[in-house]
N, C-alpha and C. Protein backbone atom coordinates (compact mmCIF):
# COMPACT_ATOMS: atom_id res chain seq x y z
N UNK A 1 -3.56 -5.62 14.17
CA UNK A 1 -2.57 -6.60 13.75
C UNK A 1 -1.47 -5.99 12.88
N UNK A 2 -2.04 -5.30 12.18
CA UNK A 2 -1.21 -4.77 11.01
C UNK A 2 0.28 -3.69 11.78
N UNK A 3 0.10 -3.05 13.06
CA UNK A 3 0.71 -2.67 13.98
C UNK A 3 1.81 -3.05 14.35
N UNK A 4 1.47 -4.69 14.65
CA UNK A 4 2.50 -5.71 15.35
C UNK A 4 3.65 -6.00 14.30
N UNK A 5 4.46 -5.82 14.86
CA UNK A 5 6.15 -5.69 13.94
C UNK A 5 5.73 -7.53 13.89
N UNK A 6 5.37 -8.24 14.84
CA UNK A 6 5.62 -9.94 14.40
C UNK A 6 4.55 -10.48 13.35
N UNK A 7 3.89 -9.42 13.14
CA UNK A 7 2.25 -10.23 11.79
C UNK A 7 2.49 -9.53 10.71
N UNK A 8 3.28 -8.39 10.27
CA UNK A 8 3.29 -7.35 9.21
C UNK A 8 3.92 -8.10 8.31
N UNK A 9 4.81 -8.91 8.36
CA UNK A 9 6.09 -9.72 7.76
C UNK A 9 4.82 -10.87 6.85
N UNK A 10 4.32 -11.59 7.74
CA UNK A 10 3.58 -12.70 7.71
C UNK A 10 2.27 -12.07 6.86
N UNK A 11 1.72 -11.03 6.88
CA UNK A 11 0.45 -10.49 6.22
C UNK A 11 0.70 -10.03 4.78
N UNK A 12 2.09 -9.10 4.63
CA UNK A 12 2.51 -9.05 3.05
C UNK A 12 2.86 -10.60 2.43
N UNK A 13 3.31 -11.21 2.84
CA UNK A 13 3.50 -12.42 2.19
C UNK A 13 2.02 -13.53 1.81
N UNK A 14 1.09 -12.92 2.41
CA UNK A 14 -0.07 -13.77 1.83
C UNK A 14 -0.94 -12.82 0.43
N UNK A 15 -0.68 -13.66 -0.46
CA UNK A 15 -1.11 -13.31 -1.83
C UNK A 15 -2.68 -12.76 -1.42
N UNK A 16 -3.27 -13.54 -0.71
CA UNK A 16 -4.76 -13.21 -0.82
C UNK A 16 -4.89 -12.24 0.11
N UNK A 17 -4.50 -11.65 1.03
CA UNK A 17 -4.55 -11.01 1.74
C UNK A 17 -4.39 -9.13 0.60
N UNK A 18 -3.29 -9.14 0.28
CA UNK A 18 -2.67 -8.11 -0.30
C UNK A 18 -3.84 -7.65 -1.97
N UNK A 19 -3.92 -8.73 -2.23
CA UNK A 19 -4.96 -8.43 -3.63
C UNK A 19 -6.71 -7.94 -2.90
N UNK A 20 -6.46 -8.70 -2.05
CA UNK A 20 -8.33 -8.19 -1.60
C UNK A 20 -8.45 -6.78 -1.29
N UNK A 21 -7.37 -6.40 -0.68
CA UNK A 21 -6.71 -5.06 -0.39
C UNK A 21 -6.71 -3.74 -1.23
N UNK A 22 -6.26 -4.59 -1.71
CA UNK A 22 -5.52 -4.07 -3.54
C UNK A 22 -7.20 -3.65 -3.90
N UNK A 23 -8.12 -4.11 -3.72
CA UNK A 23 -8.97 -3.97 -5.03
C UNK A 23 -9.94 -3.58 -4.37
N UNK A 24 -9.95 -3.41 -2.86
CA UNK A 24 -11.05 -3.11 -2.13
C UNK A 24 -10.33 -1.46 -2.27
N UNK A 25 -9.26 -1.25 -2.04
CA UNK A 25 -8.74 0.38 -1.90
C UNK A 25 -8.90 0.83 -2.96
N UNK A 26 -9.37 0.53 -4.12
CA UNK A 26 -9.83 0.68 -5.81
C UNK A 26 -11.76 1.57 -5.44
N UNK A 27 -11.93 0.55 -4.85
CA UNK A 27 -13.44 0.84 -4.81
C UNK A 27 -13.91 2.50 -3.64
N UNK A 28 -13.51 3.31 -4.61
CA UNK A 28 -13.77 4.85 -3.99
C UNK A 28 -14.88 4.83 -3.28
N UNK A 29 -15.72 4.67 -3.36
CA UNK A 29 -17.15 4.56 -2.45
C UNK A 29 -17.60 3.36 -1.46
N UNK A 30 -16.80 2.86 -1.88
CA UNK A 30 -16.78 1.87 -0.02
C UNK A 30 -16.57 2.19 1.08
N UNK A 31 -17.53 2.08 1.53
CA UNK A 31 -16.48 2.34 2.91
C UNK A 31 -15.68 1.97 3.92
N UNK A 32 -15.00 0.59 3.19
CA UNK A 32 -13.61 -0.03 3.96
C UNK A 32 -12.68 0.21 2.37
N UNK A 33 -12.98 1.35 1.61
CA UNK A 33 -11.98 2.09 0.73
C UNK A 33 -10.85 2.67 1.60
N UNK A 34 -10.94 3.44 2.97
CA UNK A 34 -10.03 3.92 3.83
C UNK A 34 -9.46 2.94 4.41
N UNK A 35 -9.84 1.90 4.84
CA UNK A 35 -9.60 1.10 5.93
C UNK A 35 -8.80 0.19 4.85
N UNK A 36 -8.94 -0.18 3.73
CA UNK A 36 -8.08 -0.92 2.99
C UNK A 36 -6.56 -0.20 2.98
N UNK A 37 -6.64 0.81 2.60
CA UNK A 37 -5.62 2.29 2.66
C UNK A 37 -4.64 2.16 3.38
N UNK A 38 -5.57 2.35 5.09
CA UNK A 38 -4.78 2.46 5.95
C UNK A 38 -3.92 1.12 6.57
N UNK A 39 -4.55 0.18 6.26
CA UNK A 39 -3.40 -1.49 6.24
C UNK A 39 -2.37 -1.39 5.50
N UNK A 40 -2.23 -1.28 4.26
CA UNK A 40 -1.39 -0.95 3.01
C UNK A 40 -0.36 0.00 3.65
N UNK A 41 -0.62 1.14 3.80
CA UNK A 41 0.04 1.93 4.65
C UNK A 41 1.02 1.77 5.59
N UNK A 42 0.13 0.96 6.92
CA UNK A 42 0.48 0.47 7.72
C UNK A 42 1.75 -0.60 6.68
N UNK A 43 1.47 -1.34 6.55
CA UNK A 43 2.51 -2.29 6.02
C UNK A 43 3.69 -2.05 5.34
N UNK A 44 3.29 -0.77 4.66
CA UNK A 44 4.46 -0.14 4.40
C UNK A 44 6.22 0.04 5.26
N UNK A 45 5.26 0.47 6.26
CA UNK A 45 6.03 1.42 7.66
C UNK A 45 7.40 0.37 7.64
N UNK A 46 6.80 -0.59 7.39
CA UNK A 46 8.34 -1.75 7.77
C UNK A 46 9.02 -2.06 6.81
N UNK A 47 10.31 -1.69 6.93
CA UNK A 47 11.03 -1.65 5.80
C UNK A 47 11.33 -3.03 5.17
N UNK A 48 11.40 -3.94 5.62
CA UNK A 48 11.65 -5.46 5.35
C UNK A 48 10.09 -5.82 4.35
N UNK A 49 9.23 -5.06 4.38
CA UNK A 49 8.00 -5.44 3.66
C UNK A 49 7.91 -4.16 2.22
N UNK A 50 8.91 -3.35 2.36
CA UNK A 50 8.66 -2.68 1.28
C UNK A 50 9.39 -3.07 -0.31
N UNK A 51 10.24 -3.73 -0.38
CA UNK A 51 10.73 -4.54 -1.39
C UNK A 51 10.17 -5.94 -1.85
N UNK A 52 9.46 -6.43 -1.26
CA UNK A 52 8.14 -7.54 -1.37
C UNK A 52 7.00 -7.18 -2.32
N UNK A 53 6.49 -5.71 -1.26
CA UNK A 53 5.39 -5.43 -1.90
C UNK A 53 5.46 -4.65 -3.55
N UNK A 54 6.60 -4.22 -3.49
CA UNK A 54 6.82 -3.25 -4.81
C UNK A 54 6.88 -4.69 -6.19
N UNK A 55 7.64 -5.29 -5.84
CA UNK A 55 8.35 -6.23 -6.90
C UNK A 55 7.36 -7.90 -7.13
N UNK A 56 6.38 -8.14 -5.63
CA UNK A 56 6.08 -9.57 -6.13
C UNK A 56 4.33 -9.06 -6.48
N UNK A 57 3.79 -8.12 -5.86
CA UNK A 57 2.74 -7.26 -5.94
C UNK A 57 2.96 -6.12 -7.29
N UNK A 58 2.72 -6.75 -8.23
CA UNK A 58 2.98 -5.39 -9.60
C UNK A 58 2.11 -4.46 -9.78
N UNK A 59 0.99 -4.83 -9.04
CA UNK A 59 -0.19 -3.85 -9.40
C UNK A 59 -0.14 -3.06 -7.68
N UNK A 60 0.49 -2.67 -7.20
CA UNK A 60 0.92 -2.08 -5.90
C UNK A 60 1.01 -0.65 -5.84
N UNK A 61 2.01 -0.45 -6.88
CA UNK A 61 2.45 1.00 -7.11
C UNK A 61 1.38 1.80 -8.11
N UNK A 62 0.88 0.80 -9.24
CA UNK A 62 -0.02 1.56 -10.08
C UNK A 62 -1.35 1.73 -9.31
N UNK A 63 -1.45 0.87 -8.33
CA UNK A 63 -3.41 1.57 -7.42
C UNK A 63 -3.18 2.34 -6.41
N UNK A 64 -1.96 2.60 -5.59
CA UNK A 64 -1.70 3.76 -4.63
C UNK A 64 -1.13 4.98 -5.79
N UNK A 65 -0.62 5.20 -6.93
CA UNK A 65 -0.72 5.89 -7.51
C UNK A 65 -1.97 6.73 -8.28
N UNK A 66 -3.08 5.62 -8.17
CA UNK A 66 -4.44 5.67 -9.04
C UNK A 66 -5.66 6.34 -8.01
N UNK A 67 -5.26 5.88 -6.50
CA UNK A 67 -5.95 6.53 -5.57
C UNK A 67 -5.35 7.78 -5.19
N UNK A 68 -4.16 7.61 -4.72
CA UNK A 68 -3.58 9.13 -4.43
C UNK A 68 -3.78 10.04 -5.41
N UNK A 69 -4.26 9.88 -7.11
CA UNK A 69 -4.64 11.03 -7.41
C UNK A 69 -5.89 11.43 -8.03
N UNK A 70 -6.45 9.91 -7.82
CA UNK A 70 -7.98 10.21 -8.50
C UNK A 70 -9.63 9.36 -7.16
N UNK A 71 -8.78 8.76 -5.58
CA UNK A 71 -9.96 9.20 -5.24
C UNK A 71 -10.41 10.00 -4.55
N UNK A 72 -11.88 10.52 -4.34
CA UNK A 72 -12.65 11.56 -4.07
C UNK A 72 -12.63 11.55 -2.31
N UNK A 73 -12.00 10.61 -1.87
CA UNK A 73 -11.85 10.83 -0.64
C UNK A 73 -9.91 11.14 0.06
N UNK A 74 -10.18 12.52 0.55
CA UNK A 74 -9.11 13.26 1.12
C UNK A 74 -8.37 12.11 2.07
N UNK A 75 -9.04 11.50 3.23
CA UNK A 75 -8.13 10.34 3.86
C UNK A 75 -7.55 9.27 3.22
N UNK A 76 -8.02 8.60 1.76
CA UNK A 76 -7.78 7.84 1.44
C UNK A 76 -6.74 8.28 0.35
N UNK A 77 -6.56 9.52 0.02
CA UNK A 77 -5.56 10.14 -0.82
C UNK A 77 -4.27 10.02 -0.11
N UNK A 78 -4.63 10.83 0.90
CA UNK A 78 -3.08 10.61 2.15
C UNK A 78 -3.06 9.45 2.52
N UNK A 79 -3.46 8.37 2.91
CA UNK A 79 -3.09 6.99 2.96
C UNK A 79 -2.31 6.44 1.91
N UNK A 80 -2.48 6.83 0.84
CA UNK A 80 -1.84 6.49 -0.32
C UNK A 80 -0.72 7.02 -0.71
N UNK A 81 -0.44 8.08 -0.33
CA UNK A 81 0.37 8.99 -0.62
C UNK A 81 1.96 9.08 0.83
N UNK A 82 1.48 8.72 1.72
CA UNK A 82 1.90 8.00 3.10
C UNK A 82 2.40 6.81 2.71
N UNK A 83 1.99 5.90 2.14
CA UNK A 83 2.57 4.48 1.62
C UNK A 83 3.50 4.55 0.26
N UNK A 84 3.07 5.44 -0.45
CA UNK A 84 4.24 5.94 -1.18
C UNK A 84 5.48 6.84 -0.78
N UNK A 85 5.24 7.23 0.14
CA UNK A 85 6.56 7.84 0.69
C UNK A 85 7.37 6.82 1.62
N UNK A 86 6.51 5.70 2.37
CA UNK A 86 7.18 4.99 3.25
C UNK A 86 8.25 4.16 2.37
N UNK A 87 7.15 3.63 1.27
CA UNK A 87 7.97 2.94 0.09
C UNK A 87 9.33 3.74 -0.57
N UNK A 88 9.08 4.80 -0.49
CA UNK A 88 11.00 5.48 -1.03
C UNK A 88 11.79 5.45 -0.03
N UNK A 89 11.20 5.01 1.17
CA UNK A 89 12.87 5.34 2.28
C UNK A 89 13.75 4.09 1.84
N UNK A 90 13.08 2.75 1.16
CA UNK A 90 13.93 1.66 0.65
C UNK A 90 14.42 1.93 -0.39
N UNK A 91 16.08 1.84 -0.69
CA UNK A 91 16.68 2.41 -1.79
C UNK A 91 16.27 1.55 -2.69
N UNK A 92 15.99 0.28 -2.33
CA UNK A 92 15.37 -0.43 -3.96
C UNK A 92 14.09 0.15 -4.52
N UNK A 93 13.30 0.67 -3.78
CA UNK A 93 12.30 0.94 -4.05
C UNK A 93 12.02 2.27 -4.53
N UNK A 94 12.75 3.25 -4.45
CA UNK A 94 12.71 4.63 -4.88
C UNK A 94 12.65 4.82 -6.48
N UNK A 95 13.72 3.47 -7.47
CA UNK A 95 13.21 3.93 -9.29
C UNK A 95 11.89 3.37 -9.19
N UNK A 96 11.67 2.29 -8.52
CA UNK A 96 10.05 2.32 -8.81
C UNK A 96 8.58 3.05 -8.87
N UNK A 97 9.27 3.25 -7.49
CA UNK A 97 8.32 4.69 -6.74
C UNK A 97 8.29 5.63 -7.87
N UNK A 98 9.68 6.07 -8.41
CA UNK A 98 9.54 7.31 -9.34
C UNK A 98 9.04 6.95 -10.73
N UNK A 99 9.02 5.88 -11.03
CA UNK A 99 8.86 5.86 -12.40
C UNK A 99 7.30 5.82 -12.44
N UNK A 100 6.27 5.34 -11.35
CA UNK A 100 4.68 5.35 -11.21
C UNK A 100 4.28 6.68 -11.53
């Protein structure tokens, strides 16, 4: 789903969706720790969802910052680190990006 250019729009905009996310990609030893990652990620990719997630999501930038450098899993580092780069191609989003 997360794929489809018509549900990506519709999936950042649900609060509950994005926090379960949020806190499941927190939990280093899970193992839908990657799979949380790689949605986030995914959601990134679209630029119409990257100024949403930075600004109505505040805790966004500080847990892909918190995984990309402190968890113990290598895929879930680059997932994070992938969603932070997708997030700077939006010029609003780049002082944010930098200031994390």
């Amino acid at each position: 789903l997360v794929k489809s250019k018509e549900t990506v729009t519709f999936i950042a905009r649900e609060d509950t969706i994005i926090e379960a996310l949020l806190k499941v990609s927190l939990q280093f030893y899970s193992p839908s720790h990657v799979r949380a990652l790689t949605i986030l990620a995914h959601l990134t990719r679209h630029p119409q969802n990257c100024h949403l997630l930075v600004f109505k999501y505040l805790s966004f930038l500080p847990v892909l910052q918190e995984v990309a450098s402190d968890s113990p899993d290598a895929e879930g580092r680059r997932y994070a680190l992938c969603a932070l780069q997708n997030l700077s191609v939006d010029t609003s989003c780049r002082a944010p990006v930098a200031h994390t």
